[in-house]
Protein backbone atom coordinates (compact mmCIF):
# COMPACT_ATOMS: atom_id res chain seq x y z
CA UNK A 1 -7.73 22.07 -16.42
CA UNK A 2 -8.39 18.62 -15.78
CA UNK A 3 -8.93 17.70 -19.52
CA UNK A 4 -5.38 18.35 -19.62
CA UNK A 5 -4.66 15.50 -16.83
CA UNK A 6 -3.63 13.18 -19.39
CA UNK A 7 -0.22 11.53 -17.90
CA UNK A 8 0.03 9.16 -15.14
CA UNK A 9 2.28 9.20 -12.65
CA UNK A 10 3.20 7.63 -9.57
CA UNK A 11 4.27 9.45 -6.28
CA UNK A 12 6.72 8.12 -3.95
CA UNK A 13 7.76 9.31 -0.27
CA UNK A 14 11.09 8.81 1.36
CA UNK A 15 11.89 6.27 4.26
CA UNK A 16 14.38 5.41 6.45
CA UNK A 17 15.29 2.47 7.98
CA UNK A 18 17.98 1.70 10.86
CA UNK A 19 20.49 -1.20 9.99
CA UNK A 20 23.45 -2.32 11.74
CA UNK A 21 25.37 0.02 14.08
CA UNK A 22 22.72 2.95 13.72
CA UNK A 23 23.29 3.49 9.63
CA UNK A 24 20.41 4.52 7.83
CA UNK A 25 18.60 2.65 4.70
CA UNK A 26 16.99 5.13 2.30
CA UNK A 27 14.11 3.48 -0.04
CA UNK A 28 11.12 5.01 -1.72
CA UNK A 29 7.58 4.01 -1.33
CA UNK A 30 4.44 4.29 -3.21
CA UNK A 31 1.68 6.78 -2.55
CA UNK A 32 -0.29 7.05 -5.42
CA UNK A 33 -1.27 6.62 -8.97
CA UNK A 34 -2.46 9.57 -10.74
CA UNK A 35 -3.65 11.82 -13.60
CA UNK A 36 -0.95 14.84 -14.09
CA UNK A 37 -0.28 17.33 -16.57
CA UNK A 38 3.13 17.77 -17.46
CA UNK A 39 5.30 20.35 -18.67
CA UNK A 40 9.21 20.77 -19.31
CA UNK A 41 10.42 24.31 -18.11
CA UNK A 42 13.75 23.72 -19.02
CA UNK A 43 17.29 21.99 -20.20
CA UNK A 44 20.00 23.56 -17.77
CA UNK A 45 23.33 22.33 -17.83
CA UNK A 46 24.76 21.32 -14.41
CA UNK A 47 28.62 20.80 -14.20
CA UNK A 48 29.10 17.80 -11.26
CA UNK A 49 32.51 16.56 -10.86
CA UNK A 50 34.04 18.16 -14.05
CA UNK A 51 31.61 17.33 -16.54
CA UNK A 52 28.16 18.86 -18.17
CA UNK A 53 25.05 17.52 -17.83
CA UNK A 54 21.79 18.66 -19.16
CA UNK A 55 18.80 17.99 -16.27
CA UNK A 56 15.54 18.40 -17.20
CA UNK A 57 12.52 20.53 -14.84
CA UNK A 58 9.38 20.13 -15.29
CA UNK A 59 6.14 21.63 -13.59
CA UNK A 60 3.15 18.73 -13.19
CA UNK A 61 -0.01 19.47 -12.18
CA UNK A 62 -2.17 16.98 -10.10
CA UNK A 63 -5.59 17.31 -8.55
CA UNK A 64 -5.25 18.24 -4.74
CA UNK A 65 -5.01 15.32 -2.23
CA UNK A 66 -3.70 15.70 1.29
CA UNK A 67 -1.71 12.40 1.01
CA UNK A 68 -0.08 13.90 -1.94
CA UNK A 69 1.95 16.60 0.60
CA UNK A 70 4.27 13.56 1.32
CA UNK A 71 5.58 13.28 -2.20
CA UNK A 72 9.40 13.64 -2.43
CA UNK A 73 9.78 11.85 -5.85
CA UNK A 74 7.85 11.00 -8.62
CA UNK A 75 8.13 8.40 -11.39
CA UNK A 76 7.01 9.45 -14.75
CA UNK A 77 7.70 7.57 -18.32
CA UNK A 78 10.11 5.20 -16.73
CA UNK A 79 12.45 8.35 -15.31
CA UNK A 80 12.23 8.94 -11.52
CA UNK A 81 12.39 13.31 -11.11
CA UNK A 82 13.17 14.90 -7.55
CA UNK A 83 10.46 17.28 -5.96
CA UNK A 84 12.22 20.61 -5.71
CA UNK A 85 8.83 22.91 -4.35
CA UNK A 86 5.73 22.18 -4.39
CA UNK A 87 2.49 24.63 -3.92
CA UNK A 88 -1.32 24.90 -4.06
CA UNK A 89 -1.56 27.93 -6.64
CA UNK A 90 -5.10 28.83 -5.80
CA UNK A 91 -5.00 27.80 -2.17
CA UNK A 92 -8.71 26.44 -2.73
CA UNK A 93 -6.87 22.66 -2.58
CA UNK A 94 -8.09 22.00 -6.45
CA UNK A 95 -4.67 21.84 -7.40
CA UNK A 96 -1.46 20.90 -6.69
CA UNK A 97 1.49 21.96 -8.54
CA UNK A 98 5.39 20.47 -7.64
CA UNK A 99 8.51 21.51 -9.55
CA UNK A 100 10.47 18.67 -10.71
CA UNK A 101 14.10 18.06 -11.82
CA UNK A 102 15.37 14.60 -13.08
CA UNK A 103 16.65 12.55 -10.55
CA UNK A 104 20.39 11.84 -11.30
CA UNK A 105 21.89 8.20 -10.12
């Protein structure tokens, strides 16, 4: 499994932080480096506001780390993807596994 581990990526976690008259600043933070192994699932077309576009999921594999839990977004090949799930398949924390789709701006 871990020979596989051959892309790096970079996992971020969400924050908030209060501005002026109680609005909310959404940024992304860093939580680690690592080895993954990445795989596209699929190419679905998503129709927002009247027009196609193809988003791509993938399913990346990591080695299991309890900071990892926090990851809401990770940055791979210059693309930022959105964590849709993420689960420990084995639940003997060897492995984690998130589902990914690409993060539209």
């Amino acid at each position: 499994m871990t020979r596989k581990m051959h892309q790096k990526i970079t996992c971020q976690k969400q924050l908030f932080t209060s501005i002026s008259a109680g609005e909310q600043l959404q940024s992304w933070q860093d939580i680690a480096t690592v080895w993954a192994d990445v795989k596209a699932k699929s190419n679905d077309a998503e129709i927002t506001a009247r027009q196609n576009k193809f988003v791509g999921k993938y399913k990346i594999q990591v080695r299991y780390q309890d900071i990892l839990l926090g990851t809401r977004r990770i940055l791979w090949q210059g693309q930022a993807y959105r964590v849709v799930s993420f689960l420990n398949p084995d639940n003997r924390k060897r492995i984690l596994e998130f589902d990914v789709v690409e993060d539209q701006p």
